[in-house]
C-alpha atoms as a PDB file:
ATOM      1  CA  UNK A   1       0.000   0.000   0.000  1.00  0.00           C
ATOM      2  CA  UNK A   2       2.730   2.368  -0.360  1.00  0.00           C
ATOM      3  CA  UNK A   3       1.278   4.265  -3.292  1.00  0.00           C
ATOM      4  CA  UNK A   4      -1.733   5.113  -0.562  1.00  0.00           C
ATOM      5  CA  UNK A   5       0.065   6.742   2.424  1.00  0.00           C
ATOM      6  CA  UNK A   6       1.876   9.652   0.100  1.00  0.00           C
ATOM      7  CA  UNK A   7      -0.197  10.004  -3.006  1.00  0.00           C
ATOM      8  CA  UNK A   8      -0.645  13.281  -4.276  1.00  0.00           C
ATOM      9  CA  UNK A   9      -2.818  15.820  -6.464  1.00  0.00           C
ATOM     10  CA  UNK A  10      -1.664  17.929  -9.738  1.00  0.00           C
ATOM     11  CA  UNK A  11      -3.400  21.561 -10.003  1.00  0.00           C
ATOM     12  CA  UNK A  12      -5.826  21.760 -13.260  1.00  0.00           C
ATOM     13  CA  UNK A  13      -8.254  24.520 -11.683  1.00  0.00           C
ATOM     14  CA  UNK A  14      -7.986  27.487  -9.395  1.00  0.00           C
ATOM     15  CA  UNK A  15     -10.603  26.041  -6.971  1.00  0.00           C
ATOM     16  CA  UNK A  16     -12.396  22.846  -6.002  1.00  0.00           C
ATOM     17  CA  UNK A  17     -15.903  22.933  -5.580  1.00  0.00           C
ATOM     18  CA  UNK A  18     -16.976  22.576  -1.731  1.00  0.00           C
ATOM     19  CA  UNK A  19     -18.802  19.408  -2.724  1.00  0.00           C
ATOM     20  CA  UNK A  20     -16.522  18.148  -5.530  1.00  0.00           C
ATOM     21  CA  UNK A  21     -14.557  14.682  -4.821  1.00  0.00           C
ATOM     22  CA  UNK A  22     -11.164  13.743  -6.172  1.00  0.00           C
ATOM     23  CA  UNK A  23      -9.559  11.366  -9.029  1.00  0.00           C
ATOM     24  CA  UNK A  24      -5.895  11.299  -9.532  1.00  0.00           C
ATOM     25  CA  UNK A  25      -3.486   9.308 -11.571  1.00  0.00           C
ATOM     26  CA  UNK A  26      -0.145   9.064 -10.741  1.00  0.00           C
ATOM     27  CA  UNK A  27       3.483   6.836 -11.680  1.00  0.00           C
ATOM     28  CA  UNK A  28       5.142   4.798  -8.996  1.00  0.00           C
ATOM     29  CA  UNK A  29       8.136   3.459  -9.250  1.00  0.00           C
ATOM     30  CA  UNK A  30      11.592   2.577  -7.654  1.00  0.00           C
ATOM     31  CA  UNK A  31      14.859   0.695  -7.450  1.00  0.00           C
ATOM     32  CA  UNK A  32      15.742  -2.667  -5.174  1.00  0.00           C
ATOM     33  CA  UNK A  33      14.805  -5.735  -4.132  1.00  0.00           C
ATOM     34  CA  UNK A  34      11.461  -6.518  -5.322  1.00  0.00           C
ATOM     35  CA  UNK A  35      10.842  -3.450  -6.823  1.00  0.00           C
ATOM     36  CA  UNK A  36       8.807  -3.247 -10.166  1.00  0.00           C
ATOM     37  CA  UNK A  37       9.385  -0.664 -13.114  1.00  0.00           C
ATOM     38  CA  UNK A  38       6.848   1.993 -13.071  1.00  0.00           C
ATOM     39  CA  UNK A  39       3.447   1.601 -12.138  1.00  0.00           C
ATOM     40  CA  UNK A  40       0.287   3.239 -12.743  1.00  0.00           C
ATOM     41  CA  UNK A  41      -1.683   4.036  -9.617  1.00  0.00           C
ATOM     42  CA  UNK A  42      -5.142   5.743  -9.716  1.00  0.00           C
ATOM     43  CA  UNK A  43      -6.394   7.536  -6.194  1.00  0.00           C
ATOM     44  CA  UNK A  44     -10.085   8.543  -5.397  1.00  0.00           C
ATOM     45  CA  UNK A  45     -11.379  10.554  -2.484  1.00  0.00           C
ATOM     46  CA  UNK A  46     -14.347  11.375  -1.740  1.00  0.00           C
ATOM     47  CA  UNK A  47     -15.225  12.491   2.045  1.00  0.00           C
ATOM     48  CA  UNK A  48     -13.512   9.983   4.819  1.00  0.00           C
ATOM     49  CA  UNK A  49     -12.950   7.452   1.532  1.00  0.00           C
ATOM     50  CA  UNK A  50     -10.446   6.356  -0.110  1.00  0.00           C
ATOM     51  CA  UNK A  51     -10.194   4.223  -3.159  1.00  0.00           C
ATOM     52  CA  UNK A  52      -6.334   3.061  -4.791  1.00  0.00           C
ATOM     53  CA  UNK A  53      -6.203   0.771  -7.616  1.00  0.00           C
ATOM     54  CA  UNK A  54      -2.923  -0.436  -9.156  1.00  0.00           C
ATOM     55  CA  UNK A  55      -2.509  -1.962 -12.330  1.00  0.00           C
ATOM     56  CA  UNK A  56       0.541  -4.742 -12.727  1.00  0.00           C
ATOM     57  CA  UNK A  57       0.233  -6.647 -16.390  1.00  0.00           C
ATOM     58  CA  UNK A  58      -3.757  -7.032 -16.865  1.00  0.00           C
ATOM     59  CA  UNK A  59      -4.372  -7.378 -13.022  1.00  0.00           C
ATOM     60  CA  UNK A  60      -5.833  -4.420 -11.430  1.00  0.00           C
ATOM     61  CA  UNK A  61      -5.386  -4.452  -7.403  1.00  0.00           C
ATOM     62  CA  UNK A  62      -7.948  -2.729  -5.355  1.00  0.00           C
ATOM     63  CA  UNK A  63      -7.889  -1.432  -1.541  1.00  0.00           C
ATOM     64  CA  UNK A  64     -10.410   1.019  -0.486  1.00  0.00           C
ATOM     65  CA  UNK A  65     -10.326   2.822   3.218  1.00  0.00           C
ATOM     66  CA  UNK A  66     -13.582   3.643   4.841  1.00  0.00           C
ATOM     67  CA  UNK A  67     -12.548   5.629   7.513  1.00  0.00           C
ATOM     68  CA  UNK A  68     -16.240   6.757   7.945  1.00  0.00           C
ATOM     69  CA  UNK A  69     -17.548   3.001   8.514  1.00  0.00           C
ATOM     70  CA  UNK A  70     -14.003   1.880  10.011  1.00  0.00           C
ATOM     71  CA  UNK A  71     -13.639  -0.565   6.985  1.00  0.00           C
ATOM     72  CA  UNK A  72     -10.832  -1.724   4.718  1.00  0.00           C
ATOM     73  CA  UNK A  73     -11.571  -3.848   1.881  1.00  0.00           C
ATOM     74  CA  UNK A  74      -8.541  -5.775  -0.592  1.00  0.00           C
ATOM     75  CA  UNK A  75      -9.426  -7.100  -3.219  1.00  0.00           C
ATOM     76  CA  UNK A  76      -8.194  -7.769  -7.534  1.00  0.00           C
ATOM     77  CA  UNK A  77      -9.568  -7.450 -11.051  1.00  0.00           C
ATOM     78  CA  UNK A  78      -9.320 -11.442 -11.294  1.00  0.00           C
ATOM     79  CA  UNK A  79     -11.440 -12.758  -8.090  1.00  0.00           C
ATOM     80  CA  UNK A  80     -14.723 -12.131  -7.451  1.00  0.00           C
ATOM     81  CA  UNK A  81     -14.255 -12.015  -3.346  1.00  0.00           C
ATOM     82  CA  UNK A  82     -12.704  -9.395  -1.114  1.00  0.00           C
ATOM     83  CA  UNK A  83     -11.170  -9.715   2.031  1.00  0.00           C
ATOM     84  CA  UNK A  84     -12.988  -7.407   4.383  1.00  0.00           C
ATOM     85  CA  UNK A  85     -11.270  -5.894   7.906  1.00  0.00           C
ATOM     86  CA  UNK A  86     -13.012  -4.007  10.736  1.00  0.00           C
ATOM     87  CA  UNK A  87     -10.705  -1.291  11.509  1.00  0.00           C
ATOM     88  CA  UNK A  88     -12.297  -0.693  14.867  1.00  0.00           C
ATOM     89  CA  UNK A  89     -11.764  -3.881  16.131  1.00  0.00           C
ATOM     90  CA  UNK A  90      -8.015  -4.069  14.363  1.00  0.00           C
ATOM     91  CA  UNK A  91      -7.436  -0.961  16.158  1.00  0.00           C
ATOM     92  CA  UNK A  92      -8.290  -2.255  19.606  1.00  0.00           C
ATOM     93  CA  UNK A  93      -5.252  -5.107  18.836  1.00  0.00           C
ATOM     94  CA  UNK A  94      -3.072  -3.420  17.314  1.00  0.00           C
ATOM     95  CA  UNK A  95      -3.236  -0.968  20.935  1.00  0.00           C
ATOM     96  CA  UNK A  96      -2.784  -3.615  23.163  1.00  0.00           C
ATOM     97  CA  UNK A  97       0.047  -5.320  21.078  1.00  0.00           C
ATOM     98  CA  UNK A  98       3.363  -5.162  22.867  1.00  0.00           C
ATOM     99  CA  UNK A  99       6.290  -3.159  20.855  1.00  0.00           C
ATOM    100  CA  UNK A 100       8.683  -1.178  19.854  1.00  0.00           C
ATOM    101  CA  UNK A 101       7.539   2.485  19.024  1.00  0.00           C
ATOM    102  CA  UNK A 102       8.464   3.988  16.074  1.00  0.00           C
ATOM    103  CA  UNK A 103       9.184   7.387  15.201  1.00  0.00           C
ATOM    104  CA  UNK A 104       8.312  10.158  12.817  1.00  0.00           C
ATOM    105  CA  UNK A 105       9.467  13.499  11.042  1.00  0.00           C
ATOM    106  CA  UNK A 106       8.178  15.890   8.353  1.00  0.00           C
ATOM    107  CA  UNK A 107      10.057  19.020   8.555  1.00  0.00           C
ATOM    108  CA  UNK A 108      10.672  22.000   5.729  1.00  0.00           C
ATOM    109  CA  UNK A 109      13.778  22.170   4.339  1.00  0.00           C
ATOM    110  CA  UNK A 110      13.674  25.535   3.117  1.00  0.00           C
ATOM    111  CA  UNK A 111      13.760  24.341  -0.710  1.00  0.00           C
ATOM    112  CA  UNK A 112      11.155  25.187  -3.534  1.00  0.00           C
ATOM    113  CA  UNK A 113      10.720  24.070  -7.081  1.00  0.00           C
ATOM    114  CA  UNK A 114       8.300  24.475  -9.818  1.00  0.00           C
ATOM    115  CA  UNK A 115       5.542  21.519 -10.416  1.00  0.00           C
ATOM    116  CA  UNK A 116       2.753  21.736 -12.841  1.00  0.00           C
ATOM    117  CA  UNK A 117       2.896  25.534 -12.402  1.00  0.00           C
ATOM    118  CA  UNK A 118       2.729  25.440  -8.896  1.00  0.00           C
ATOM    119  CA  UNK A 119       5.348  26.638  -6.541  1.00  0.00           C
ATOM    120  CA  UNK A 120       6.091  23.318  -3.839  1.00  0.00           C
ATOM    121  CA  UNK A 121       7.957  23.349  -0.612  1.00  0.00           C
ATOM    122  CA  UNK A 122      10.513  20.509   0.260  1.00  0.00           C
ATOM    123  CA  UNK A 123       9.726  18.885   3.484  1.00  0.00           C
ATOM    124  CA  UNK A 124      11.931  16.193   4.876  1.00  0.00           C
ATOM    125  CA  UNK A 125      10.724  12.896   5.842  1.00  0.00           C
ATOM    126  CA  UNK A 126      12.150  10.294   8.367  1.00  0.00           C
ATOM    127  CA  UNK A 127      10.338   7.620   9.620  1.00  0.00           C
ATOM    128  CA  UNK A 128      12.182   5.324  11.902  1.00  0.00           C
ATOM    129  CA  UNK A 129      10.248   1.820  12.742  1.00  0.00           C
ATOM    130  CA  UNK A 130      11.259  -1.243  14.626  1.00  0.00           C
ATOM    131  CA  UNK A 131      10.872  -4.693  12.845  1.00  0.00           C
ATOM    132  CA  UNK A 132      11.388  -8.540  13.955  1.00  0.00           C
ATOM    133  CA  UNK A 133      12.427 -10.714  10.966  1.00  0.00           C
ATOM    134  CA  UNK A 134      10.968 -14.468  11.698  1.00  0.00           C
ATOM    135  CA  UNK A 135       9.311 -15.114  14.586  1.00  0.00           C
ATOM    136  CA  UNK A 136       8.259 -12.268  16.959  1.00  0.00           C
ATOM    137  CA  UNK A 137       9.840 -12.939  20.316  1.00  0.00           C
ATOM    138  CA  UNK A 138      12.918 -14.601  19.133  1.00  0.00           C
ATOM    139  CA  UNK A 139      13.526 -13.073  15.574  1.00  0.00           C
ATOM    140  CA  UNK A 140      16.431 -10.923  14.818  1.00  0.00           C
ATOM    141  CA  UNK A 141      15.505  -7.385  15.942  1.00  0.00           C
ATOM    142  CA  UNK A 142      15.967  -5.218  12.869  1.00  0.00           C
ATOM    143  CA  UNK A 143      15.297  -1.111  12.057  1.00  0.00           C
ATOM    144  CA  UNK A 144      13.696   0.186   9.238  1.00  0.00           C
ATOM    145  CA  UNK A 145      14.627   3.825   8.161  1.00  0.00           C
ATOM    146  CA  UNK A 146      12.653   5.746   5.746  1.00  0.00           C
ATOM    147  CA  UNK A 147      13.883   8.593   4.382  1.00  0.00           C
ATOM    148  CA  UNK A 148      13.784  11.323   1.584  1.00  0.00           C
ATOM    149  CA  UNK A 149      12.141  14.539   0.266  1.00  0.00           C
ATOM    150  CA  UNK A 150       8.565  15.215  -0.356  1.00  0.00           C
ATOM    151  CA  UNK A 151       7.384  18.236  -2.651  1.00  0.00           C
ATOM    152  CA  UNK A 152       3.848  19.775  -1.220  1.00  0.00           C
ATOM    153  CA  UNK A 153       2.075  22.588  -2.967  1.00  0.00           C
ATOM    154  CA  UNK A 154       0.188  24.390  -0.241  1.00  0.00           C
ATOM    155  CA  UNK A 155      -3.361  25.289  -1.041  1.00  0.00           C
ATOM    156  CA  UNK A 156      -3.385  23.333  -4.087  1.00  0.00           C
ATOM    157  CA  UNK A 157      -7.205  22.199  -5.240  1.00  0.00           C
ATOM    158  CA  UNK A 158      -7.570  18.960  -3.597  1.00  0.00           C
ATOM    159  CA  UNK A 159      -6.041  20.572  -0.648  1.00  0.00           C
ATOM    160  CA  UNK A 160      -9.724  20.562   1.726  1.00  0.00           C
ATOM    161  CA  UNK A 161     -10.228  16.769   0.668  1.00  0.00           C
ATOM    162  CA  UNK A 162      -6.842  15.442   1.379  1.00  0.00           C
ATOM    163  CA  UNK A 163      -6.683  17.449   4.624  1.00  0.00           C
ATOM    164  CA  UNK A 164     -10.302  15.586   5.968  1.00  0.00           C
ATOM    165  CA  UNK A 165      -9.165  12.069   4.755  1.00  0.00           C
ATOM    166  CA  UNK A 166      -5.881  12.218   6.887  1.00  0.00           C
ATOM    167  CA  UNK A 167      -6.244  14.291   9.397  1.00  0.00           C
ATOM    168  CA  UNK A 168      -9.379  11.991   9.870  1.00  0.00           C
ATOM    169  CA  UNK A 169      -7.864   8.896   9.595  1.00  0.00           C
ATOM    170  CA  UNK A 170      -5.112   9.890  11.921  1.00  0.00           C
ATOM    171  CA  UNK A 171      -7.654  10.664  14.675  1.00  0.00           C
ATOM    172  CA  UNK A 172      -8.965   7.452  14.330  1.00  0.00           C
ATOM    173  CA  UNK A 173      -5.694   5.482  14.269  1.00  0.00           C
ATOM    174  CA  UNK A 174      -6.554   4.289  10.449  1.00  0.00           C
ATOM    175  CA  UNK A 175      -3.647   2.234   8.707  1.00  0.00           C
ATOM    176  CA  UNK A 176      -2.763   2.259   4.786  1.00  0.00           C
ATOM    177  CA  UNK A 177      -0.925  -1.228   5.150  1.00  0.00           C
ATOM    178  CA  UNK A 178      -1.954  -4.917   4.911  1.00  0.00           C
ATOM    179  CA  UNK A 179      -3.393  -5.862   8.227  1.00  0.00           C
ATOM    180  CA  UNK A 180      -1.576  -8.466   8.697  1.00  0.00           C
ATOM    181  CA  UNK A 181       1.486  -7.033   8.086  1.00  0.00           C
ATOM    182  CA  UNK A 182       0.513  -4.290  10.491  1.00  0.00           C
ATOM    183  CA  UNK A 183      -0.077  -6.473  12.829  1.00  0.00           C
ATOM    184  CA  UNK A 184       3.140  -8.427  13.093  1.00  0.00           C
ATOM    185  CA  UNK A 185       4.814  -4.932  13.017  1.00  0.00           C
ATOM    186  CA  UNK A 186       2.491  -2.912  14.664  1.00  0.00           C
ATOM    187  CA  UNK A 187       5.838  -0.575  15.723  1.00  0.00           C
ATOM    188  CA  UNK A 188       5.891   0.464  11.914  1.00  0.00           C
ATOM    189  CA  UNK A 189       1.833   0.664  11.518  1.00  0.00           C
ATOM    190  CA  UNK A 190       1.899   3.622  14.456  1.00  0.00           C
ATOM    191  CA  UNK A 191       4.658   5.166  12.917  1.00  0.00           C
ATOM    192  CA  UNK A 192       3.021   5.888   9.361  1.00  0.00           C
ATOM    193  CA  UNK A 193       0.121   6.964  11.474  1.00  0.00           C
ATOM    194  CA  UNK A 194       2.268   9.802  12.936  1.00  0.00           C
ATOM    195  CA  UNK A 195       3.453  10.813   9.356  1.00  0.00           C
ATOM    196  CA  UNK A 196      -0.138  11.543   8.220  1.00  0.00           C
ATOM    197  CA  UNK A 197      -1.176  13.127  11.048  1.00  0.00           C
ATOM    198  CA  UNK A 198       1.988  15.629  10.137  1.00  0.00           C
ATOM    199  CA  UNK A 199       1.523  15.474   6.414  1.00  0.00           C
ATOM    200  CA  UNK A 200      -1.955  16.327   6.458  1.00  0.00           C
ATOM    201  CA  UNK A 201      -1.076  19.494   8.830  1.00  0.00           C
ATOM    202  CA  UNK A 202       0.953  21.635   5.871  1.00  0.00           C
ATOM    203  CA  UNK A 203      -1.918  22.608   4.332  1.00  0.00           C
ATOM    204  CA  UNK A 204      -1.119  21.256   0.960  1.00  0.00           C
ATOM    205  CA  UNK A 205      -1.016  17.801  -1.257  1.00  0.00           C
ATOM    206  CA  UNK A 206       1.994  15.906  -1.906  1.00  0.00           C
ATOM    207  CA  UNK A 207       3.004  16.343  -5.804  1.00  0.00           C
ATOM    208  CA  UNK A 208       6.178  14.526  -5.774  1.00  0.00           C
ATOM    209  CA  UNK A 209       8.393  12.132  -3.401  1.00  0.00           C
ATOM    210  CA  UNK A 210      11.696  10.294  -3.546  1.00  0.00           C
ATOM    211  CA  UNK A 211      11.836   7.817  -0.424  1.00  0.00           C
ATOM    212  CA  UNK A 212      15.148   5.810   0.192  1.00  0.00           C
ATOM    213  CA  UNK A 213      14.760   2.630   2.614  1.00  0.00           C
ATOM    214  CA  UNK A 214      17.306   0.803   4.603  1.00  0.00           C
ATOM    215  CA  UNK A 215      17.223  -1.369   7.394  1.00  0.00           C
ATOM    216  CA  UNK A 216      19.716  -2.097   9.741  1.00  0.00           C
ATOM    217  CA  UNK A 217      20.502  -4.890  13.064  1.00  0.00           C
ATOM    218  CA  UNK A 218      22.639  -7.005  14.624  1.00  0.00           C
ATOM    219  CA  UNK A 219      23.277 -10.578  13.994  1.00  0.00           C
ATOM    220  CA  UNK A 220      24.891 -13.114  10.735  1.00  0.00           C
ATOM    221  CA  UNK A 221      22.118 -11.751   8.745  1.00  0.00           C
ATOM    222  CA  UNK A 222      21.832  -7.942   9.289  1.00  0.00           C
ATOM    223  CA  UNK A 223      24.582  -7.434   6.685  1.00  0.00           C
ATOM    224  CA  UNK A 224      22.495  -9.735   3.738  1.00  0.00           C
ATOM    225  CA  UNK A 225      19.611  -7.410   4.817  1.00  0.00           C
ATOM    226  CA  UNK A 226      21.368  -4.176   5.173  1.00  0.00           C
ATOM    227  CA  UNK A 227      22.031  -4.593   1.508  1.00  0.00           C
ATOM    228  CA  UNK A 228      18.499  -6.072   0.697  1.00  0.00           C
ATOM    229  CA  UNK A 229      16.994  -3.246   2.376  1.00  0.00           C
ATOM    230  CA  UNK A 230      18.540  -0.760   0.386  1.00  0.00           C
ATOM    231  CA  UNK A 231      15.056   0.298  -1.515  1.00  0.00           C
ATOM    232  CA  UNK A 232      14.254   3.207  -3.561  1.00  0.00           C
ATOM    233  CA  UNK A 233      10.776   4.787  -4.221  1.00  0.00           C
ATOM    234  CA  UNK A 234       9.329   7.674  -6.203  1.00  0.00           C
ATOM    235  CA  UNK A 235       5.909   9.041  -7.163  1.00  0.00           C
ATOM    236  CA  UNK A 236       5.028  11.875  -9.483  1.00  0.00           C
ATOM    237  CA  UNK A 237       1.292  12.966 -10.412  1.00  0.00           C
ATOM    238  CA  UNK A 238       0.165  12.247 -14.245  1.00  0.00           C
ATOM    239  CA  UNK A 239      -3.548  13.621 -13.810  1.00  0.00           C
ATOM    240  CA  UNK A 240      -6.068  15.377 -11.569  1.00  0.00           C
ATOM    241  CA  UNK A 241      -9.694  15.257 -12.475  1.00  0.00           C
ATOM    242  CA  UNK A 242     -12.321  17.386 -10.002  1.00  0.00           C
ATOM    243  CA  UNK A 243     -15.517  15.221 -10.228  1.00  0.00           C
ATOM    244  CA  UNK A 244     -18.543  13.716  -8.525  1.00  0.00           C
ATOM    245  CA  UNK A 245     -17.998  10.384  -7.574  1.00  0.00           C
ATOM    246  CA  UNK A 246     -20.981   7.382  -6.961  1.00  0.00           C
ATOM    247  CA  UNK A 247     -20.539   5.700  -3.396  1.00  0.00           C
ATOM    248  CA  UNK A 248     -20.774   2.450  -5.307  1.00  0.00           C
ATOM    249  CA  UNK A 249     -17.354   3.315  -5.700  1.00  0.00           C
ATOM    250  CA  UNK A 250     -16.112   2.851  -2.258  1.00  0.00           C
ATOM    251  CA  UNK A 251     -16.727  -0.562  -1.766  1.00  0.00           C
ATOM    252  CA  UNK A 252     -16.483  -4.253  -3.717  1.00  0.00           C
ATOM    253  CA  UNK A 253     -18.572  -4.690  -6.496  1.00  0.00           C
ATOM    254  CA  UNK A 254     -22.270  -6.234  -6.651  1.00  0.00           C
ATOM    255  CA  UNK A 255     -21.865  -9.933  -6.657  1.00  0.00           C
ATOM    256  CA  UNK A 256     -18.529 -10.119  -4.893  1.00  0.00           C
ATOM    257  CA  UNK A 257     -17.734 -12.895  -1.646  1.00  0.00           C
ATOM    258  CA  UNK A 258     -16.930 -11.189   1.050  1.00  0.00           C
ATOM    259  CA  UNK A 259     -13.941 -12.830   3.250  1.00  0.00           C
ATOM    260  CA  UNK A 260     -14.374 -11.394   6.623  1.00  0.00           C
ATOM    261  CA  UNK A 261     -10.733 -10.763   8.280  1.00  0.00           C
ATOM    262  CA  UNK A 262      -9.485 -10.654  11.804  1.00  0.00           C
END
């Protein structure tokens, strides 16, 4: 879900309608281990929703965040199921799960650059998260470092909607990962939190990133990973469309089993 927590929205109007809702396209991409070339990734918003669908080959891979029903739904272009989480009940384990806290920065670096037209402000991003590889109590004890630069264009159309999803979602604790993989880390799943929570406080959308991420440990193996780890990511924004979106939108098709997760 990494296209989710820093997608961002290109400027095509002066102003968004009060009532308007949110389609953008962006290209994600990196460099590392079991990284892909460039991918496209389309976002919608509309209120306290969120819709992401990425498109690898002739598969199209769909997660959709209901903060407003507490709701996460996963599901593909080539199954007609979707695995279905209650965030309000995740949220209650993933608070009483015993770990490491992680830790979070999004600070201006005094830098500006032209996007789209629009004049964006560099803020730097370091997200520091604890992380067990094998099993939890006896796996080696690793640290995952995210850092890089993120461009945001402050009062940018799109600006009102992103600021509700996040800000909301942060409130509530919401995660933009894989439960499951949230909750054998749940270190990493508070951290993100705390970068939204920041992210969403600029006043502005995030046009462009460049994340670098390396982990780091002790033991025979935190060398191999060290190296492993060593990740690149970027994300630039192809399209932004101001439209009414249906609600039908924001959750699995007609017709589709639902797999009820825990």
């Amino acid at each position: 879900m990494k296209h989710v927590m820093l997608a961002g929205i290109m400027a095509l109007a002066l102003a968004v309608p009060a009532r308007a809702d949110v389609k953008l396209t962006e290209m994600v991409g990196g460099k590392g281990v079991g990284m892909s070339a460039n991918m496209p990734v389309t976002t919608y918003i509309k209120g306290l929703k969120l819709r992401s669908d990425s498109t690898s080959g002739d598969t199209v891979r769909t997660t959709i965040f209901d903060v407003e029903n507490q709701k996460m739904y996963i599901f593909d272009s080539k199954k007609k199921e979707a695995d279905v989480w209650d965030m309000a009940d995740f949220g209650k384990q993933l608070a009483a799960a015993d770990s490491g806290e992680g830790t979070a920065s999004f600070k201006p670096n005094g830098q500006t650059k032209q996007i789209g037209g629009k004049a964006a402000t560099g803020y730097d991003m370091n997200i520091t998260m604890p992380s067990t590889m094998g099993d939890a109590k006896n796996g080696m004890k690793m640290t995952v470092t995210l850092t890089g630069t993120t461009w945001i264009v402050k009062g940018a159309p799109g600006t009102a909607d992103f600021q509700k999803f996040y800000s909301a979602a942060a409130e509530k604790g919401f995660i933009f990962t894989d439960p499951r993989a949230a909750k054998a880390q749940p270190g990493q799943a508070r951290a993100r939190v705390q970068m939204y929570r920041q992210m969403a406080a600029t006043g502005g959308v995030p046009y462009e990133y460049l994340m670098n991420i390396k982990m780091s440990g002790e033991g025979p193996m935190a060398g191999l990973m060290a190296r492993m780890g060593n990740i690149e990511m970027t994300s630039s924004v192809q399209t932004v469309e101001v439209m009414q979106l249906s609600d039908e939108m924001f959750a699995p098709p007609a017709g589709y089993k639902l797999n009820q997760k825990k």
